[in-house]
Protein backbone atom coordinates (compact mmCIF):
# COMPACT_ATOMS: atom_id res chain seq x y z
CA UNK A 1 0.00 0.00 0.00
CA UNK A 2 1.35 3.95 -0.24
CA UNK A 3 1.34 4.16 3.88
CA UNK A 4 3.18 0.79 3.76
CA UNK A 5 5.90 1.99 1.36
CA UNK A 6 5.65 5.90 3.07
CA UNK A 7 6.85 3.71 5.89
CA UNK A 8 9.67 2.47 3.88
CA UNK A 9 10.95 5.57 2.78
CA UNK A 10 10.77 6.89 6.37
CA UNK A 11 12.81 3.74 7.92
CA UNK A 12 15.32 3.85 4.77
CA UNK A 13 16.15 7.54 5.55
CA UNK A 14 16.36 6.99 9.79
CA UNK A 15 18.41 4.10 8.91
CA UNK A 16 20.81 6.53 6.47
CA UNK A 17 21.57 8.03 9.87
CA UNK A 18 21.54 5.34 12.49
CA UNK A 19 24.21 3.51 14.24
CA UNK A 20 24.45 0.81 16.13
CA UNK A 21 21.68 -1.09 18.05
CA UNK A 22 18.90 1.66 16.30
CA UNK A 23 20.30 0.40 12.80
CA UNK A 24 19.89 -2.98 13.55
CA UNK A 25 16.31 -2.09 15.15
CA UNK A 26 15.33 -0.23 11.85
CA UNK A 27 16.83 -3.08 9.83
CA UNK A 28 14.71 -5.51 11.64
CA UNK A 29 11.53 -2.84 11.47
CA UNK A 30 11.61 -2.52 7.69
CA UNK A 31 12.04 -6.41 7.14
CA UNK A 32 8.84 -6.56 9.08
CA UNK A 33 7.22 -3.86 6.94
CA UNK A 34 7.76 -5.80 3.83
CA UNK A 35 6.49 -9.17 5.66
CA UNK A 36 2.68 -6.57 6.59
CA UNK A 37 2.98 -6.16 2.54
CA UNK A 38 2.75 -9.45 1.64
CA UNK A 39 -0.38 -10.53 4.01
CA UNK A 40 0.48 -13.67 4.07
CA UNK A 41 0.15 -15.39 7.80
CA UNK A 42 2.58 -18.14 6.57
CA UNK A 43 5.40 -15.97 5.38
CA UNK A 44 4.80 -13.33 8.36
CA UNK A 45 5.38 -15.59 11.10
CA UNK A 46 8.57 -17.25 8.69
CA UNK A 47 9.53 -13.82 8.30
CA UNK A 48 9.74 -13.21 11.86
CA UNK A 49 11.94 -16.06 12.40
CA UNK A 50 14.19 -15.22 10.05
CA UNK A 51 14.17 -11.39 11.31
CA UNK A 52 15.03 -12.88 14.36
CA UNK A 53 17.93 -14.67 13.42
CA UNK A 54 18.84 -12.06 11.49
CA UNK A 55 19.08 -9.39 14.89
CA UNK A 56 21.35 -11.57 16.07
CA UNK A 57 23.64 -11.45 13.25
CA UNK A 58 23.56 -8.19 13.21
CA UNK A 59 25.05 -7.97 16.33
CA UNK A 60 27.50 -10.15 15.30
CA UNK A 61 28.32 -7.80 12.71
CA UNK A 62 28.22 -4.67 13.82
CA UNK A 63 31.42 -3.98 13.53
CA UNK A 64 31.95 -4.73 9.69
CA UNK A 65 32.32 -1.53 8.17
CA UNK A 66 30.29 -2.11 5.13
CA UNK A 67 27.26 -3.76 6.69
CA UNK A 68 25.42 -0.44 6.93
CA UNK A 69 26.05 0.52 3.55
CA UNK A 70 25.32 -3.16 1.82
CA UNK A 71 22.44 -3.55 4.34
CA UNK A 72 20.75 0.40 3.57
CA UNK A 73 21.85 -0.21 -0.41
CA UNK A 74 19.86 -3.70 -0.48
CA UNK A 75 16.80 -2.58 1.66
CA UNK A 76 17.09 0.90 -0.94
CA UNK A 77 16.53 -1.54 -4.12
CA UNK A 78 13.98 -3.68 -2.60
CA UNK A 79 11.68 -0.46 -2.02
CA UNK A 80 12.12 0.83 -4.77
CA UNK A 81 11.09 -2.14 -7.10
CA UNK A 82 8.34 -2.26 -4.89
CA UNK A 83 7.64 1.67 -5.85
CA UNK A 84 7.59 0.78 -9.25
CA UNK A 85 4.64 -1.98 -8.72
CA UNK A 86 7.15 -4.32 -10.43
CA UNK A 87 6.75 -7.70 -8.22
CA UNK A 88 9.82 -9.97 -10.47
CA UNK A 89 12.11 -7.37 -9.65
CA UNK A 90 11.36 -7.13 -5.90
CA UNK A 91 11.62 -10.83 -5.51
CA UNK A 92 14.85 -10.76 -7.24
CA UNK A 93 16.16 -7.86 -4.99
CA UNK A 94 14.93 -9.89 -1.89
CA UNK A 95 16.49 -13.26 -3.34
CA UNK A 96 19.51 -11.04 -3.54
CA UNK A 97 19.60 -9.36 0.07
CA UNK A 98 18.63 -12.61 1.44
CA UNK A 99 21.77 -14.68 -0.09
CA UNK A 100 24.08 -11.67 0.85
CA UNK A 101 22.72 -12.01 4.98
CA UNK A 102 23.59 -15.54 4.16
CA UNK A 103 27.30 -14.88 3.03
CA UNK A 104 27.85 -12.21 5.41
CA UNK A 105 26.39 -14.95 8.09
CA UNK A 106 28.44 -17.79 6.91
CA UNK A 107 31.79 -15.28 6.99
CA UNK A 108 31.87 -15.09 10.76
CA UNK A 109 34.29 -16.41 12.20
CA UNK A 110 33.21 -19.22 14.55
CA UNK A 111 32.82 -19.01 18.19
CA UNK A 112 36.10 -20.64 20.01
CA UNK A 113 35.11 -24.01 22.03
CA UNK A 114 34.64 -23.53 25.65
C-alpha cells in the first residue's frame, strides 16, 4: 500500500543516519514492513523467524564496516522495485539481500570451544 511503502521511505532515511543497536532495530523494522505487505500469515510468522535470526547477526556484525552501507543499499533496491509496482524485480532484490545475509552470516568467524 502507499502508507506501507511511506513507511519504507521513512525507515530507509532513519536508517541513512543510524548507528548501532537503532540500525539494527530499523533493519529488523523494515524487514517486518515488507512481511505486513505481503499478508500472508505463513510468510509473516517465517519472516519473523528469520528477522530474528537475522538481529542476532547483526550484532554479530556490527562492527563490519560495510554492513550499513550493503544492508541500507539492499533494503534501498527492494523499495524501490516495490515503488515501481514491479513484483519480479522485488523478488529478485529480496532473493539477492537474502543470499548476501547468508554470506555475510556464513563469513563469521566461529565461536572458540569452551
Amino acid at each position: 500500500t502507499k502508507e506501507q511503502l511511506q513507511r519504507m521511505r521513512e525507515n530507509l532515511d532513519a536508517s541513512a543516519k543510524a548507528q548501532g543497536g537503532e540500525l539494527a532495530r530499523l533493519a529488523g523494522e523494515f524487514n517486518e514492513i515488507i512481511m505486513e505487505a505481503c499478508g500472508s500469515m505463513a510468510l509473516k510468522l517465517i519472516g519473523r523467524t528469520i528477522s530474528d535470526l537475522a538481529v542476532r547477526l547483526r550484532h554479530k556484525t556490527h562492527n563490519n564496516p560495510t554492513r550499513k552501507d550493503d544492508t541500507l543499499r539492499e533494503h534501498t533496491r527492494i523499495y524501490e522495485m516495490l515503488l515501481r509496482g514491479d513484483p519480479a524485480l522485488a523478488e529478485a532484490a529480496v532473493q539477492s539481500h537474502l543470499a548476501a545475509v547468508k554470506a555475510r552470516a556464513l563469513s563469521i568467524p566461529a565461536a572458540p570451544e569452551a
